[in-house]
Protein backbone atom coordinates (compact mmCIF):
# COMPACT_ATOMS: atom_id res chain seq x y z
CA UNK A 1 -12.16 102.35 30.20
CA UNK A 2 -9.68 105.37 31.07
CA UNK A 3 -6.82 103.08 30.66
CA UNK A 4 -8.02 101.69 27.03
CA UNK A 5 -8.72 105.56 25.98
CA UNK A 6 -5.04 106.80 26.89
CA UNK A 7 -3.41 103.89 24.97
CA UNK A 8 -6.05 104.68 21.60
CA UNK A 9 -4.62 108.45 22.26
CA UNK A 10 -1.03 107.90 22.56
CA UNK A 11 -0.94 105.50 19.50
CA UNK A 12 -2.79 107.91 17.58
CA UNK A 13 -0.16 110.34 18.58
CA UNK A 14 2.82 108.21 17.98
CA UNK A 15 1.41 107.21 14.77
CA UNK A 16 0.74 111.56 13.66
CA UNK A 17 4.71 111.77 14.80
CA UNK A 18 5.84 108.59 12.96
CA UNK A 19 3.73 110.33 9.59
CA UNK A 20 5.15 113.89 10.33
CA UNK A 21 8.75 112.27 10.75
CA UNK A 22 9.06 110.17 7.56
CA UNK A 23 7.09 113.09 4.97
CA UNK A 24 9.69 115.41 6.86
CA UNK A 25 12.90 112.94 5.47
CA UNK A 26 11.29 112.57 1.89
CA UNK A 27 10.54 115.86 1.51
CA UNK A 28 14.54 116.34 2.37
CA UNK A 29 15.66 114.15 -0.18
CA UNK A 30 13.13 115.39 -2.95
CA UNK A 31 14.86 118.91 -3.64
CA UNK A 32 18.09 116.51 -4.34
CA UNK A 33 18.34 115.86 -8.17
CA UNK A 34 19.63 112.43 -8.61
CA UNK A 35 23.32 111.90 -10.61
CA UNK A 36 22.90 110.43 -14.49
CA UNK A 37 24.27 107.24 -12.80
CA UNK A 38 21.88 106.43 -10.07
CA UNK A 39 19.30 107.57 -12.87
CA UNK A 40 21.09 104.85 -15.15
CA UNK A 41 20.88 101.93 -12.28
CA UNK A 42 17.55 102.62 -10.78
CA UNK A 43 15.67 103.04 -13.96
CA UNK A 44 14.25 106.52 -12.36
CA UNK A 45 14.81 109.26 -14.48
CA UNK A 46 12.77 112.02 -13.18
CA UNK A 47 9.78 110.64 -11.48
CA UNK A 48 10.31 107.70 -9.20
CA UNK A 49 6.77 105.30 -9.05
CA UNK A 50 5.86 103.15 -5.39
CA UNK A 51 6.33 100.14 -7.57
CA UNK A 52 10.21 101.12 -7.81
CA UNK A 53 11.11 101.14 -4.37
CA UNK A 54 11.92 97.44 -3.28
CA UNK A 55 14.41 97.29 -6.51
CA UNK A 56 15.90 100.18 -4.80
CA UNK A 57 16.13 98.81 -1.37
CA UNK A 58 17.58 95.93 -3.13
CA UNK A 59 20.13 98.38 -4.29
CA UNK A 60 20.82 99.63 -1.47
CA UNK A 61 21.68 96.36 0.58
CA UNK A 62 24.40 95.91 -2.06
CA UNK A 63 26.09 99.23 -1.06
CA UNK A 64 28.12 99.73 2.11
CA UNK A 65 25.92 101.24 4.99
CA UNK A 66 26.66 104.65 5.96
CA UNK A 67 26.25 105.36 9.57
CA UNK A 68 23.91 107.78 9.56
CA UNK A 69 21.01 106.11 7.63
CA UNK A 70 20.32 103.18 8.94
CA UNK A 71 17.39 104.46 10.66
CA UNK A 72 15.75 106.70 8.26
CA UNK A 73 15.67 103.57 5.44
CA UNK A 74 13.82 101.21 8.58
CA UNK A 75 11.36 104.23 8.92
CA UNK A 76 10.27 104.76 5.38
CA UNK A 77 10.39 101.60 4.66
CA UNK A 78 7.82 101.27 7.58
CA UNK A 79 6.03 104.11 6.07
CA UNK A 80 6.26 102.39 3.08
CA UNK A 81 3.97 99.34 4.30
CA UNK A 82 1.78 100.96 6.10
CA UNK A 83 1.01 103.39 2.65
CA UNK A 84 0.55 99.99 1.18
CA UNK A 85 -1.74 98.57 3.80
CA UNK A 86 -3.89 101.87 3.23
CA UNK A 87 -3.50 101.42 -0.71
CA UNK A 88 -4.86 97.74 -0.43
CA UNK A 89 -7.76 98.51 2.57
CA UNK A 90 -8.97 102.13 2.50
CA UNK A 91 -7.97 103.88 -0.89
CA UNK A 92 -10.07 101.56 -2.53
CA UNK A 93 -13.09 103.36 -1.35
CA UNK A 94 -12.07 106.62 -1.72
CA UNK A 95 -9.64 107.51 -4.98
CA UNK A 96 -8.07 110.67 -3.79
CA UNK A 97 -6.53 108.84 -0.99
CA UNK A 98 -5.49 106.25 -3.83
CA UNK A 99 -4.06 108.86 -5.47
CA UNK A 100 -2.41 110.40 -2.44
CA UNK A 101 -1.02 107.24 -1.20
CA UNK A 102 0.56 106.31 -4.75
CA UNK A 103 2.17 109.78 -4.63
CA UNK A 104 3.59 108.96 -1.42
CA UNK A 105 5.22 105.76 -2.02
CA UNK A 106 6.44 107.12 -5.37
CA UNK A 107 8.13 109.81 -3.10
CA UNK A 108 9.31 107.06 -1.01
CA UNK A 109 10.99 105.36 -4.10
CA UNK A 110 13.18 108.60 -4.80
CA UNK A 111 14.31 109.27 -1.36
CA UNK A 112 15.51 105.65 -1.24
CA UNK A 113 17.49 106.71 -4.76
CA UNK A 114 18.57 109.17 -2.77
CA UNK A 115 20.48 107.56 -0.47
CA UNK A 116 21.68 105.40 -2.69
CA UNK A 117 23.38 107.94 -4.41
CA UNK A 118 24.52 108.94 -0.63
CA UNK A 119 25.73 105.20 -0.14
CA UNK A 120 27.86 105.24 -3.46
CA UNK A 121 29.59 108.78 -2.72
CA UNK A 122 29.88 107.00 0.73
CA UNK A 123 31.73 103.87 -0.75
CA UNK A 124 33.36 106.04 -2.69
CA UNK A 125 35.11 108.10 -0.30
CA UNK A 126 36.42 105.06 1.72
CA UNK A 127 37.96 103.52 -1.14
CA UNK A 128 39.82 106.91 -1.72
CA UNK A 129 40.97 106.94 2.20
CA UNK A 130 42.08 102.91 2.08
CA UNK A 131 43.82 104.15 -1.21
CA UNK A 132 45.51 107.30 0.36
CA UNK A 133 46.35 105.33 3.33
C-alpha cells in the first residue's frame, strides 16, 4: 500500500512541475508581439485560439529547427493534449475549467507563433552566414 501511495505522490508532483514548467514558457513568449509576417502566415492577428495551434506546428516543421527549442515545442505540445484530454473529459462538467482550458491552449497557439517567428529569424541568420561565407 506504501509503495502504491509514493508512486500516486510523485506523479502528482511530476505532473504540478510539468504544469508549472510549460505556463512558465507561454507566459515567456506572450509579452512577445508577433511580426506583421508571422501575423500574415498564421492567420493570428492578436489573439491566437487552441484550434490554431496544429496549423502552427505544421508551420513550424517546415522551418529549420533551432537548437534550443526542440524541447519546449515536445512539452507544450504535451501540455497541449493533456488541456485537450481535460477539455473533452472534465470541463464538460464544470464551464470555468472549459473556459480556463480554452484560454490555455489559445496561449499555447501563440507561443508556438512565437517560435516560429524565432525559427524564421533563425533561418534567416544562417542564410546570411552561408552568404557571407
Amino acid at each position: 500500500m506504501m509503495p502504491a501511495f509514493i508512486f500516486v505522490c510523485s506523479i502528482t508532483l511530476l505532473l504540478q512541475f510539468f504544469v508549472s514548467y510549460c505556463r512558465s514558457l507561454i507566459a515567456a513568449s506572450a509579452r512577445q508581439p508577433l511580426s506583421r509576417e508571422v501575423q500574415d502566415v498564421t492567420g493570428i492577428q492578436k489573439n491566437a485560439s487552441g484550434e490554431d495551434f496544429p496549423r502552427v506546428i505544421q508551420l513550424l516543421h517546415l522551418c529549420p529547427e533551432s537548437p534550443d527549442d526542440r524541447t519546449r515545442i515536445r512539452a507544450v505540445g504535451a501540455y497541449f493534449g493533456m488541456l485537450n484530454f481535460v477539455r473533452s473529459t472534465v470541463a464538460r462538467l464544470m464551464p470555468s475549467l472549459r473556459s480556463w482550458t480554452e484560454f490555455e491552449r489559445a496561449q499555447c497557439a501563440y507561443f508556438a507563433a512565437v517560435t516560429l517567428e524565432r525559427r524564421i529569424a533563425f533561418s534567416r541568420d544562417m542564410l546570411a552566414q552561408q552568404m557571407d561565407g
